[in-house]
PDB file of N, CA and C in Angstrom:
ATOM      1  N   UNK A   1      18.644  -2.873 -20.235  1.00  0.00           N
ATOM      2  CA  UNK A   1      17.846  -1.665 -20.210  1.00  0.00           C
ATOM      3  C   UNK A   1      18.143  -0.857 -18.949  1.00  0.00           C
ATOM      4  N   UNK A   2      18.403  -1.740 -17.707  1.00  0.00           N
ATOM      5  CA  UNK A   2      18.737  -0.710 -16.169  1.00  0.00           C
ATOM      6  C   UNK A   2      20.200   0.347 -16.617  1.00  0.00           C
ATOM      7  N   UNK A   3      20.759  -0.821 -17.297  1.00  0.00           N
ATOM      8  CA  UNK A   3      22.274   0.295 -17.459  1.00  0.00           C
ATOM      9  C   UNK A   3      22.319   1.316 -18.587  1.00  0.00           C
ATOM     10  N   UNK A   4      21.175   1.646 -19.676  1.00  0.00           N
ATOM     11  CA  UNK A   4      20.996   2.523 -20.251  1.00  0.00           C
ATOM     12  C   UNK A   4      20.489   3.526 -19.371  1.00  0.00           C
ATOM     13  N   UNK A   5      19.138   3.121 -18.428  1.00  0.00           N
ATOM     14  CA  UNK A   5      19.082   4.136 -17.759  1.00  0.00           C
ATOM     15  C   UNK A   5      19.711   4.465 -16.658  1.00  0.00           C
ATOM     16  N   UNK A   6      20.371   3.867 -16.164  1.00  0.00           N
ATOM     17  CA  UNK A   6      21.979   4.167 -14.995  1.00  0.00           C
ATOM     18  C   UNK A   6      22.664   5.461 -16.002  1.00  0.00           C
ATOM     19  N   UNK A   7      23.270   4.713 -16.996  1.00  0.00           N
ATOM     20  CA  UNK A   7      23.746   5.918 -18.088  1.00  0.00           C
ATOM     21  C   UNK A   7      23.327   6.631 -17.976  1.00  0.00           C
ATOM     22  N   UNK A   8      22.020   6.910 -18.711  1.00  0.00           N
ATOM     23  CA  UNK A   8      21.820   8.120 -19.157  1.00  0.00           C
ATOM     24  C   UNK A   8      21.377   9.208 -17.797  1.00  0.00           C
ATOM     25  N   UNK A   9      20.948   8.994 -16.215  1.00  0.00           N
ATOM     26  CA  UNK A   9      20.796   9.723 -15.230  1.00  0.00           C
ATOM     27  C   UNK A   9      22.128   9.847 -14.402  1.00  0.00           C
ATOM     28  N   UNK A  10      23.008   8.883 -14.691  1.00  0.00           N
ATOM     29  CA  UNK A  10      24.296   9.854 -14.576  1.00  0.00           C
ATOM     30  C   UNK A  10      24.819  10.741 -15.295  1.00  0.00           C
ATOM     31  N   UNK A  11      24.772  11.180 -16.441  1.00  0.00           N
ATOM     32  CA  UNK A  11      25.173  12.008 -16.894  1.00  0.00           C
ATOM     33  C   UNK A  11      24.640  13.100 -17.010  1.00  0.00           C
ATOM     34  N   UNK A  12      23.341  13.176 -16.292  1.00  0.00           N
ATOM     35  CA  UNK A  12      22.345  14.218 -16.228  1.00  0.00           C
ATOM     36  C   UNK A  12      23.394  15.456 -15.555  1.00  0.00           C
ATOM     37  N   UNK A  13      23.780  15.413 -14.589  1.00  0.00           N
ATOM     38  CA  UNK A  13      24.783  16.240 -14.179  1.00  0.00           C
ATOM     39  C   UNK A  13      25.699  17.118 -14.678  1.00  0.00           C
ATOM     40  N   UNK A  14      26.166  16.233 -15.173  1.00  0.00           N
ATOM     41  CA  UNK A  14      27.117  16.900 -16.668  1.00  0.00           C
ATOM     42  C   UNK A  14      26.852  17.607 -17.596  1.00  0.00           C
ATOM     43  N   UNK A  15      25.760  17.284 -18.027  1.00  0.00           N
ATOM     44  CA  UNK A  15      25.076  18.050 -19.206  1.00  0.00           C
ATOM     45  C   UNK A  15      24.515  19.398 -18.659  1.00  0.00           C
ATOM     46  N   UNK A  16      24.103  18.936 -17.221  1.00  0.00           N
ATOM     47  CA  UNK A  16      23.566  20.353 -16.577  1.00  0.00           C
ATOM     48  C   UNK A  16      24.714  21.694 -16.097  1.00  0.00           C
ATOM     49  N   UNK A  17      25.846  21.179 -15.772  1.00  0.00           N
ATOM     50  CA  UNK A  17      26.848  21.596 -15.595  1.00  0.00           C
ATOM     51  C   UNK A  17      27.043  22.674 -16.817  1.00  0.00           C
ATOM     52  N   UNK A  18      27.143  21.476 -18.100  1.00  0.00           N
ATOM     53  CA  UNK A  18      27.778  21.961 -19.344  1.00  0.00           C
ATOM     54  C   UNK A  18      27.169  23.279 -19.875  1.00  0.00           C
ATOM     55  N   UNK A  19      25.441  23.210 -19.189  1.00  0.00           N
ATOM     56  CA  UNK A  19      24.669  24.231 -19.698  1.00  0.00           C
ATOM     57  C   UNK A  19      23.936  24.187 -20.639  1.00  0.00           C
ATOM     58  N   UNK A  20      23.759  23.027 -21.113  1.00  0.00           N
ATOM     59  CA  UNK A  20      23.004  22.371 -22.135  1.00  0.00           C
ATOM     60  C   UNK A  20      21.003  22.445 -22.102  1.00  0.00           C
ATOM     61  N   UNK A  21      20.916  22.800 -20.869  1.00  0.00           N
ATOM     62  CA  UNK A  21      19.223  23.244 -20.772  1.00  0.00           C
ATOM     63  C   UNK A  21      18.690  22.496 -19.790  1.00  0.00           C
ATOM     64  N   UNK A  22      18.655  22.559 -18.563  1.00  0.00           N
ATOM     65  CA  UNK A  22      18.113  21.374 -17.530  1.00  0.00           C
ATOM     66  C   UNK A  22      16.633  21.287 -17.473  1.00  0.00           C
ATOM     67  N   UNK A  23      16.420  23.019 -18.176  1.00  0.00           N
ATOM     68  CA  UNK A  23      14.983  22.973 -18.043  1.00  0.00           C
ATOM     69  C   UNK A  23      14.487  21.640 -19.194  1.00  0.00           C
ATOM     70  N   UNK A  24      14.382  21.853 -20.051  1.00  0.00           N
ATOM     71  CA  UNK A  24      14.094  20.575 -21.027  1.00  0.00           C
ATOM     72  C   UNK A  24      14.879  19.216 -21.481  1.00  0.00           C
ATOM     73  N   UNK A  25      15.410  19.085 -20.640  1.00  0.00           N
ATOM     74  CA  UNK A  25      16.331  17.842 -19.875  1.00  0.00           C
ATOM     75  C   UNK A  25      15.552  17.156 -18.921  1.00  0.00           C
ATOM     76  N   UNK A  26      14.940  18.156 -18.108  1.00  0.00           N
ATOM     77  CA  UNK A  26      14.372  17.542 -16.744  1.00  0.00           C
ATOM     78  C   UNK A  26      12.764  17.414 -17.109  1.00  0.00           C
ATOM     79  N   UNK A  27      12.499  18.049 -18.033  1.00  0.00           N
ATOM     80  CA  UNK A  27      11.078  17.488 -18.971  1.00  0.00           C
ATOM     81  C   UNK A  27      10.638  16.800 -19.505  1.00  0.00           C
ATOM     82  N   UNK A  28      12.017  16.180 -20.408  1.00  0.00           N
ATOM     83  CA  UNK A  28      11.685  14.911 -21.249  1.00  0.00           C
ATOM     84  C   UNK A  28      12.484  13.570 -20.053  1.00  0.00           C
ATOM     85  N   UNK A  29      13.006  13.986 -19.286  1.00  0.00           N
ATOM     86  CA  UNK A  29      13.225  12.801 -18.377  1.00  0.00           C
ATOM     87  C   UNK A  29      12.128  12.630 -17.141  1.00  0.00           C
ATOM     88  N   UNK A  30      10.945  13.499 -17.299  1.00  0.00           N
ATOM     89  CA  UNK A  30       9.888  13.351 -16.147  1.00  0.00           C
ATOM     90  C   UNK A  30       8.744  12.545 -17.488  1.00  0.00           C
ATOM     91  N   UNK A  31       8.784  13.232 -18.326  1.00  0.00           N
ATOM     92  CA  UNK A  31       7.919  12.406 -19.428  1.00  0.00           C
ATOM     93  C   UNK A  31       8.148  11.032 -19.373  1.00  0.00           C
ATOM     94  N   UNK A  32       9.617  10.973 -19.812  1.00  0.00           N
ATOM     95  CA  UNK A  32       9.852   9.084 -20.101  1.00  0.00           C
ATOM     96  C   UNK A  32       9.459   8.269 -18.593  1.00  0.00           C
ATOM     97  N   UNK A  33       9.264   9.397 -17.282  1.00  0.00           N
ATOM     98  CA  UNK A  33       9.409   8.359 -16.489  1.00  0.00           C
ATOM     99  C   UNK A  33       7.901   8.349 -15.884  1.00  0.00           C
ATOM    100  N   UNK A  34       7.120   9.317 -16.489  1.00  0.00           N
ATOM    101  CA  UNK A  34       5.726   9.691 -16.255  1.00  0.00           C
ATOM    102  C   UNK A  34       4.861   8.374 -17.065  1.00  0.00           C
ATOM    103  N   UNK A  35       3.701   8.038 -16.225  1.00  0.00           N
ATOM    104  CA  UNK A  35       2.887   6.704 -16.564  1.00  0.00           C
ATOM    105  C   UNK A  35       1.969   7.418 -17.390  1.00  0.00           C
ATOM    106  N   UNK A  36       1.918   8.813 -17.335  1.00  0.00           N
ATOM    107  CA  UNK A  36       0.490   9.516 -17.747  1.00  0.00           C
ATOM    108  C   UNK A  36       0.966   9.916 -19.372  1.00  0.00           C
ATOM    109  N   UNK A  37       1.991   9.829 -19.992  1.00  0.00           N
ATOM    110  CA  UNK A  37       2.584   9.782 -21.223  1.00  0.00           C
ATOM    111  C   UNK A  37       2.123   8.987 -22.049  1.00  0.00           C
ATOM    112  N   UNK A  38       1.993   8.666 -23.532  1.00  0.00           N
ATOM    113  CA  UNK A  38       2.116   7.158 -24.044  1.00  0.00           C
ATOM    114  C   UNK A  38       3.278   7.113 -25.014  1.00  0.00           C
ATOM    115  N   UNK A  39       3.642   5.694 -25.306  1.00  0.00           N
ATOM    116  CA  UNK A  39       4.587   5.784 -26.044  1.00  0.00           C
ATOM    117  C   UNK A  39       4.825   6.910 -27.337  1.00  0.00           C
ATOM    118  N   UNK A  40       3.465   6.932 -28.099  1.00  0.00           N
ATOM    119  CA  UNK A  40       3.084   7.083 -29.216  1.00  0.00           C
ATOM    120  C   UNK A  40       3.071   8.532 -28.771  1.00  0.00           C
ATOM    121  N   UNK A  41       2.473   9.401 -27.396  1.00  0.00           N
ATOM    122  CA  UNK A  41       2.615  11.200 -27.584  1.00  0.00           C
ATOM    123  C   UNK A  41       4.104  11.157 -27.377  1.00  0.00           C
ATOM    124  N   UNK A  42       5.270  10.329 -26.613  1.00  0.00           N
ATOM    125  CA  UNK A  42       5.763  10.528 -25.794  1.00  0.00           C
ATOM    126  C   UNK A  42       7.025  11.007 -27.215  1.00  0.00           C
ATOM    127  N   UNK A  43       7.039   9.678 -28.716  1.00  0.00           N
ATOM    128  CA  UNK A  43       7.674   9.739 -29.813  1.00  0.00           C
ATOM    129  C   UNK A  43       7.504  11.141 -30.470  1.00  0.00           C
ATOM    130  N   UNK A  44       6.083  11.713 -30.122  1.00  0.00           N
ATOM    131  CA  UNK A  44       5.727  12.605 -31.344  1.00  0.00           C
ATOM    132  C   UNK A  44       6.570  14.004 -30.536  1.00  0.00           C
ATOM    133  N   UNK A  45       6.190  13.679 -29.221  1.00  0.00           N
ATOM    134  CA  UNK A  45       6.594  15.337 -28.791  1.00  0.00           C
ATOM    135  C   UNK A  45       8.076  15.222 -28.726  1.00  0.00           C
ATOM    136  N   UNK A  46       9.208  14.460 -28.633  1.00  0.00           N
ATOM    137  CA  UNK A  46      10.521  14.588 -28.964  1.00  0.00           C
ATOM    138  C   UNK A  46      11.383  14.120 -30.428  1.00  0.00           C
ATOM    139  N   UNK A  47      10.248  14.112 -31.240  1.00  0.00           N
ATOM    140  CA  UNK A  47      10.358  13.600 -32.818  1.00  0.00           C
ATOM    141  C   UNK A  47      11.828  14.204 -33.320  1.00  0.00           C
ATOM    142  N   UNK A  48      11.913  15.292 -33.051  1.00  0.00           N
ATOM    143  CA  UNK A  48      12.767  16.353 -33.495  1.00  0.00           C
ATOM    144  C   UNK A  48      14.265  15.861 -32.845  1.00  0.00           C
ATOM    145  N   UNK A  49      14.560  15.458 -31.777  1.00  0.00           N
ATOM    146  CA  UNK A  49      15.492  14.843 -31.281  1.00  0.00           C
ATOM    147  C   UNK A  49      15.927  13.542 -31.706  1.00  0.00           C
ATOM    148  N   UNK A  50      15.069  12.862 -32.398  1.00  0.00           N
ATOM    149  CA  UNK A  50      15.138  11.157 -32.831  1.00  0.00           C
ATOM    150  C   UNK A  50      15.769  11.217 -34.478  1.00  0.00           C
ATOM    151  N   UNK A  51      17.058  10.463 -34.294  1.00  0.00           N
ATOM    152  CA  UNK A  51      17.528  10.542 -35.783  1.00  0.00           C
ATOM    153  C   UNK A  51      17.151   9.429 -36.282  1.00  0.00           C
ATOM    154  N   UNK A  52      16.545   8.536 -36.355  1.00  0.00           N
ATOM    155  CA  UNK A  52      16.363   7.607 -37.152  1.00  0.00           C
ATOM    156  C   UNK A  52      15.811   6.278 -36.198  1.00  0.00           C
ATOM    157  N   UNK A  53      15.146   5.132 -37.103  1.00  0.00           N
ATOM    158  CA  UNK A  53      14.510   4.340 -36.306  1.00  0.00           C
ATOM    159  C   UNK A  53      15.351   3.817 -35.030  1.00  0.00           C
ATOM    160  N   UNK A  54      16.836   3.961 -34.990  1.00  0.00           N
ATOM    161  CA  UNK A  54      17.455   3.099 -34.166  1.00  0.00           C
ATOM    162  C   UNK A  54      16.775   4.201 -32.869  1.00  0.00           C
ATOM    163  N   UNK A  55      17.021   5.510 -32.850  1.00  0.00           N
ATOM    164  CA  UNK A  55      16.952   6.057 -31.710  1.00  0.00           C
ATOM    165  C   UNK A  55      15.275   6.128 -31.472  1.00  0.00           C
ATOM    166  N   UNK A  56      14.268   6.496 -32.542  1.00  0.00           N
ATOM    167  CA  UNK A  56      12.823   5.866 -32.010  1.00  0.00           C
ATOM    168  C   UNK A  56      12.498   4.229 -31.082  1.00  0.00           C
ATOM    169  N   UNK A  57      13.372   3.202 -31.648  1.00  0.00           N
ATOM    170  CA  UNK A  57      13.628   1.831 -30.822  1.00  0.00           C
ATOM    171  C   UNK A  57      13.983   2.095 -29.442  1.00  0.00           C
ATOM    172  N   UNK A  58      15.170   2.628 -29.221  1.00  0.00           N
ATOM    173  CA  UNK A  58      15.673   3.199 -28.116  1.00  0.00           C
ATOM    174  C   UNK A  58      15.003   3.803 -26.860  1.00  0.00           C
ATOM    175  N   UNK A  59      13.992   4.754 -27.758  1.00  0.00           N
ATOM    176  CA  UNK A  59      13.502   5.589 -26.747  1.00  0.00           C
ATOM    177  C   UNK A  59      11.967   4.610 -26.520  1.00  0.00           C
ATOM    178  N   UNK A  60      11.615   4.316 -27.687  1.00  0.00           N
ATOM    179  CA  UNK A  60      10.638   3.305 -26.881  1.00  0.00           C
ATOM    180  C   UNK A  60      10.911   1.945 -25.899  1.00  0.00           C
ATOM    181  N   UNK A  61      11.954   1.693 -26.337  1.00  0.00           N
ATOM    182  CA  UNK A  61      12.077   0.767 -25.235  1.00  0.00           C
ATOM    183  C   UNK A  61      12.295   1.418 -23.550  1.00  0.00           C
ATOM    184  N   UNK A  62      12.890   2.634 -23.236  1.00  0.00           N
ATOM    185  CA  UNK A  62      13.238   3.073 -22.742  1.00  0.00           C
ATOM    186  C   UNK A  62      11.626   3.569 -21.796  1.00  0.00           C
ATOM    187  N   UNK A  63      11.146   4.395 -22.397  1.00  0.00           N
ATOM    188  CA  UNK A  63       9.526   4.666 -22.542  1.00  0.00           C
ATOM    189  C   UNK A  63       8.625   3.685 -21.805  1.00  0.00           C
ATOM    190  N   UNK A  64       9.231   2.068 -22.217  1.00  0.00           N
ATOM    191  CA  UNK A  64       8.179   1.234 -22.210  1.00  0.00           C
ATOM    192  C   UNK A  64       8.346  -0.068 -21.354  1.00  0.00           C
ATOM    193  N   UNK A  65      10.191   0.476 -20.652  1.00  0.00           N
ATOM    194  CA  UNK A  65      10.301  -0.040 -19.317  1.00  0.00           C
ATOM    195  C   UNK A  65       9.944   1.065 -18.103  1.00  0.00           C
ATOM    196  N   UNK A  66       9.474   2.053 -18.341  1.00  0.00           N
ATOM    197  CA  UNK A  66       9.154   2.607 -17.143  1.00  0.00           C
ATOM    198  C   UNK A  66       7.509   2.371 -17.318  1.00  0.00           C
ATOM    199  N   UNK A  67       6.497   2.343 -18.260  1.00  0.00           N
ATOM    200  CA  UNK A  67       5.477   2.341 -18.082  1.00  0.00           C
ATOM    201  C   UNK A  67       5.423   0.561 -17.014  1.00  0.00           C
ATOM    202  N   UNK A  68       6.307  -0.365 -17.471  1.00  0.00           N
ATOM    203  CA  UNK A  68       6.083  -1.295 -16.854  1.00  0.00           C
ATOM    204  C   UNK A  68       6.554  -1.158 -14.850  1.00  0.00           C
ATOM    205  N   UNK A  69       6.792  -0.367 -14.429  1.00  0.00           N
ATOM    206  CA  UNK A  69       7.183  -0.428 -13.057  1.00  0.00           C
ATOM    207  C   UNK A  69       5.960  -0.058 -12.430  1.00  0.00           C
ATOM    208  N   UNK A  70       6.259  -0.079 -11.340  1.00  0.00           N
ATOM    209  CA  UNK A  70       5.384   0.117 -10.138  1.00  0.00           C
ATOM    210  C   UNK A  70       5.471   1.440  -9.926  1.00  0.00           C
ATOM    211  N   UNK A  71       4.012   1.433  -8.838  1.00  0.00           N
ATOM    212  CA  UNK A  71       4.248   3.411  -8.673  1.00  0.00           C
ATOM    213  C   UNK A  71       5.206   3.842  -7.889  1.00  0.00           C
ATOM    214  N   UNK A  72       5.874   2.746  -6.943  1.00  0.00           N
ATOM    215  CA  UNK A  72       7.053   2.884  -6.098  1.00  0.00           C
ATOM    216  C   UNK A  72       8.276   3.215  -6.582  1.00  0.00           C
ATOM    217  N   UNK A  73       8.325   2.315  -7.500  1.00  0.00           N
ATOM    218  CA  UNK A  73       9.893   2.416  -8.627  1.00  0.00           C
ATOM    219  C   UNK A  73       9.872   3.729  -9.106  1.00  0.00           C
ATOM    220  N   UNK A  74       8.568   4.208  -9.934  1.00  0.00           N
ATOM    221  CA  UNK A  74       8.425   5.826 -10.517  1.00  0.00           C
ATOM    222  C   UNK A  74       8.787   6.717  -9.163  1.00  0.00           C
ATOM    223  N   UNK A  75       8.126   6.763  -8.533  1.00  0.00           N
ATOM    224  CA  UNK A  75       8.071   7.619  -7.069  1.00  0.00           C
ATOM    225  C   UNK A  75      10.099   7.707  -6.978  1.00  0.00           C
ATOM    226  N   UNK A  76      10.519   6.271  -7.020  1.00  0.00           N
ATOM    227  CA  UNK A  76      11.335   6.570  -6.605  1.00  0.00           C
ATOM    228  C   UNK A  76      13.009   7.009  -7.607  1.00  0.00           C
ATOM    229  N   UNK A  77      12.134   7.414  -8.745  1.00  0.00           N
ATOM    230  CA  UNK A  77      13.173   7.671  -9.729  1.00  0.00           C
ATOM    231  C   UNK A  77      12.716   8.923  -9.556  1.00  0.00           C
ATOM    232  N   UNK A  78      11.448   9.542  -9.229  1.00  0.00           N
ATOM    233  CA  UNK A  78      11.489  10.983  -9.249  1.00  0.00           C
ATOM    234  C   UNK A  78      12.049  11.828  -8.126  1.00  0.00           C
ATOM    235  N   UNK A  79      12.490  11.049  -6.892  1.00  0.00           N
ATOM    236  CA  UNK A  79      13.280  11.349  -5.824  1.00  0.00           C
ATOM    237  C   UNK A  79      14.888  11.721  -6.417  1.00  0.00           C
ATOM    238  N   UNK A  80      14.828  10.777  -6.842  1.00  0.00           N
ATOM    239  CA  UNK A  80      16.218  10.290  -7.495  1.00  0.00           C
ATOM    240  C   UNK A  80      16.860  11.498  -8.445  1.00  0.00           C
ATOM    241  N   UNK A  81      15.991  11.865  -9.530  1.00  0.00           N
ATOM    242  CA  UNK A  81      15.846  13.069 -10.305  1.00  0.00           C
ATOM    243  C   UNK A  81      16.090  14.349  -9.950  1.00  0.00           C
ATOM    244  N   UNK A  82      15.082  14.774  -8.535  1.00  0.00           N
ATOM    245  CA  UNK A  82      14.914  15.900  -7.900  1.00  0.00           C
ATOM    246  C   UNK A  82      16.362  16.317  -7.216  1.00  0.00           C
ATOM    247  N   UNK A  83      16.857  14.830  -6.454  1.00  0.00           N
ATOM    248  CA  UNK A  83      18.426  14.604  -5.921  1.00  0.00           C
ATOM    249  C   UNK A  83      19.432  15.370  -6.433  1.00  0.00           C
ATOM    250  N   UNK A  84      19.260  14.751  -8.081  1.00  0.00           N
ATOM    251  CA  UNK A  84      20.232  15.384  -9.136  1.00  0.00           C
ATOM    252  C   UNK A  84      20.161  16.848  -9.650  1.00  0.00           C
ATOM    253  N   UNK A  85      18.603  17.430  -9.683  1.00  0.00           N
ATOM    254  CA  UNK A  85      18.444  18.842 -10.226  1.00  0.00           C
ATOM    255  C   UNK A  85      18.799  19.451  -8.952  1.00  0.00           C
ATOM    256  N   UNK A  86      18.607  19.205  -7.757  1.00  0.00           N
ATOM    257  CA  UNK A  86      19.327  20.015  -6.640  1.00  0.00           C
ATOM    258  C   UNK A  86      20.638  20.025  -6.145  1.00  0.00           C
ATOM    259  N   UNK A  87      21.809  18.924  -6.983  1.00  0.00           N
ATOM    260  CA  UNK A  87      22.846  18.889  -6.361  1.00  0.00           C
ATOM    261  C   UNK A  87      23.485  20.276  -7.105  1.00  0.00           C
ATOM    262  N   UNK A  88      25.022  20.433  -6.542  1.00  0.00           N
ATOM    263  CA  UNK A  88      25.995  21.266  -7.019  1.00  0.00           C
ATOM    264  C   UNK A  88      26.298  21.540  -8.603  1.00  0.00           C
ATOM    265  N   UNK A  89      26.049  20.733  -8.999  1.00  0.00           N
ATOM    266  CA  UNK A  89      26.189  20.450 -10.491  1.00  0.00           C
ATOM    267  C   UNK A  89      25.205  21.016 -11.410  1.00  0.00           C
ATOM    268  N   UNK A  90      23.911  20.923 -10.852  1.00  0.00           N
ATOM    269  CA  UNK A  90      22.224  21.640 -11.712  1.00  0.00           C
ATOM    270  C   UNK A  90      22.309  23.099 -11.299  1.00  0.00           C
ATOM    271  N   UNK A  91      22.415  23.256 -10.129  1.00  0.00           N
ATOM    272  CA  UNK A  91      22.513  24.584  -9.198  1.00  0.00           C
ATOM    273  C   UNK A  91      23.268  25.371  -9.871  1.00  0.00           C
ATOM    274  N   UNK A  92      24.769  25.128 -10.592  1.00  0.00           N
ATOM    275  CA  UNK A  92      25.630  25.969 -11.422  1.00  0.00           C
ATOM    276  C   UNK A  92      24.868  26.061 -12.698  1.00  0.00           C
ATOM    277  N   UNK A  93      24.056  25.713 -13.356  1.00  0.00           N
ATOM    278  CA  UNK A  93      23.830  26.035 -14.604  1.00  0.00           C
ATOM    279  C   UNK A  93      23.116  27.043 -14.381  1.00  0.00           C
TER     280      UNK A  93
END
């Protein structure tokens, strides 16, 4: 599960680069990493993005290793986040 989400916040860059929307990129990646979410709003409000049960599995698991961390770990993925929407790469989109 760490190296899905290694994955998927490295490539945050890229996608921002590409121009793909950081604004709602950086929304649904503050959601998944937000405690104040639940699984169940967290499925409904990106329903539209989920093709099928494999990627509902996915995102709940995903969902439901961050509800399990500490407020330190969150704190410190949202550092982590902010890092990335301010580097060279977010800044060009």
């Amino acid at each position: 599960m760490k190296l899905l989400t290694v994955l998927m916040l490295i490539a945050l860059p890229l996608a921002c680069f590409a121009g793909s929307g950081c604004t709602l990129l950086e929304e649904a990646l503050n959601d998944t990493v937000s405690n104040d979410l639940s699984i169940e709003l967290h499925l409904r409000k990106y329903h539209e993005f989920l093709h099928g049960k494999d990627d509902e599995r996915a995102v709940t698991e995903l969902k439901q290793c961050f509800l399990e961390q500490d407020s330190e770990t969150v704190d410190n993925v949202h550092v982590m986040l902010q890092t990335i929407y301010q580097s060279i790469w977010c800044s060009h989109s």
